[in-house]
Protein backbone atom coordinates (compact mmCIF):
# COMPACT_ATOMS: atom_id res chain seq x y z
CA UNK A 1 135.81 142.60 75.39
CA UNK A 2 135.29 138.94 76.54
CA UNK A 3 135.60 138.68 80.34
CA UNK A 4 134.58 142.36 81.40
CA UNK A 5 132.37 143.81 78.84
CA UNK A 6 131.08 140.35 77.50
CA UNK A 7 131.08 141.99 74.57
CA UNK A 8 131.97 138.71 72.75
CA UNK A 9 132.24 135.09 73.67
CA UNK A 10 135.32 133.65 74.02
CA UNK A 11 134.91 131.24 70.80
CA UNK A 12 134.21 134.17 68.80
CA UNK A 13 137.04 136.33 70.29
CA UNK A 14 139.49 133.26 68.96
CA UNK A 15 138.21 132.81 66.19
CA UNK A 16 137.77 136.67 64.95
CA UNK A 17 141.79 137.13 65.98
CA UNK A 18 142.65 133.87 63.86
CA UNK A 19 140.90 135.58 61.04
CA UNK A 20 142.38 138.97 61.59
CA UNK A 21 146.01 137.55 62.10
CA UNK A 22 145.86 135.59 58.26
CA UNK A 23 144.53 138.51 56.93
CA UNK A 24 147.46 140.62 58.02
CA UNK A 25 148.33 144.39 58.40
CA UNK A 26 147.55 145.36 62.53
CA UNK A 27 144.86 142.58 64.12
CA UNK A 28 144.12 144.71 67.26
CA UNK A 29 142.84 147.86 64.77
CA UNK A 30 141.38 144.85 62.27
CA UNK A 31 139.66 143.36 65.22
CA UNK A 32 138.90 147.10 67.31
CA UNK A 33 136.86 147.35 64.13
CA UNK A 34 135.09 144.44 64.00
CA UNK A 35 133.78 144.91 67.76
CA UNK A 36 132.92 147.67 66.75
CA UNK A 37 130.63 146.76 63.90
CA UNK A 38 129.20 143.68 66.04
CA UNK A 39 128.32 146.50 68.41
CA UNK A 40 126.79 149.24 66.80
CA UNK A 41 126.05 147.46 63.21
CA UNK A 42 127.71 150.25 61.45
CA UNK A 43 130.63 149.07 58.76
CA UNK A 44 133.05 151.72 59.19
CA UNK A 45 134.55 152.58 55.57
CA UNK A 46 135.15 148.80 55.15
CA UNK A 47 138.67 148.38 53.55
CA UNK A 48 139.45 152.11 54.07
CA UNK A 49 139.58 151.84 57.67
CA UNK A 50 142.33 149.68 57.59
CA UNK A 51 144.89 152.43 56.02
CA UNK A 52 147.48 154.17 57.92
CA UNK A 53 146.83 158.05 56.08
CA UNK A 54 150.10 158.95 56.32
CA UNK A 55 151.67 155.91 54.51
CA UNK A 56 148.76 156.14 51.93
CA UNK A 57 149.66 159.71 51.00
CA UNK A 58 153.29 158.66 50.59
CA UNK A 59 152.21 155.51 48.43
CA UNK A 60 149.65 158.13 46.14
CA UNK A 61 152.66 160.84 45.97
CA UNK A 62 155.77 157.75 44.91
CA UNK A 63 152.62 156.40 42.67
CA UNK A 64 152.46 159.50 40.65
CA UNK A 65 155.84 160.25 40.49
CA UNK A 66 156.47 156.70 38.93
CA UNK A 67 153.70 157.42 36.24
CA UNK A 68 154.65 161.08 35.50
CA UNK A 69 158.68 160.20 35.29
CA UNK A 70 158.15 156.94 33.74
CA UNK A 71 160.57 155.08 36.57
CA UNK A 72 162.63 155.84 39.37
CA UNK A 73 165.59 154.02 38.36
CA UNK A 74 168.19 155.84 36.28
């Protein structure tokens, strides 16, 4: 993205992965997806993008359970 594409300057490379990395969750996707929008001006899905679908459907399915069986615990 910086040396061969030039795609970004180094600065704002550095700085964007600082940014990414505090935020948490996984900075190459965070920061895949920031190129991205630089690129192409496009916000993809903003905060959705960042989910892993999988782990989302499990948190939605534990979620209900919790609120149809009152707890989990005993």
């Amino acid at each position: 993205m910086v040396e061969r594409r030039r795609w970004l300057s180094k600065e704002r490379f550095v700085e964007s992965w600082r940014l990414h990395i505090a935020s948490g969750g996984p900075e190459a996707l965070q920061l895949a997806i920031y190129v991205g929008y630089l690129k192409r001006g496009v916000w993809p899905a903003s905060p959705l993008a960042y989910l892993h679908p999988p782990g989302a459907v499990v948190m939605v399915i534990l979620s209900l359970a919790v609120l149809e069986y009152g707890s989990l615990h005993g």
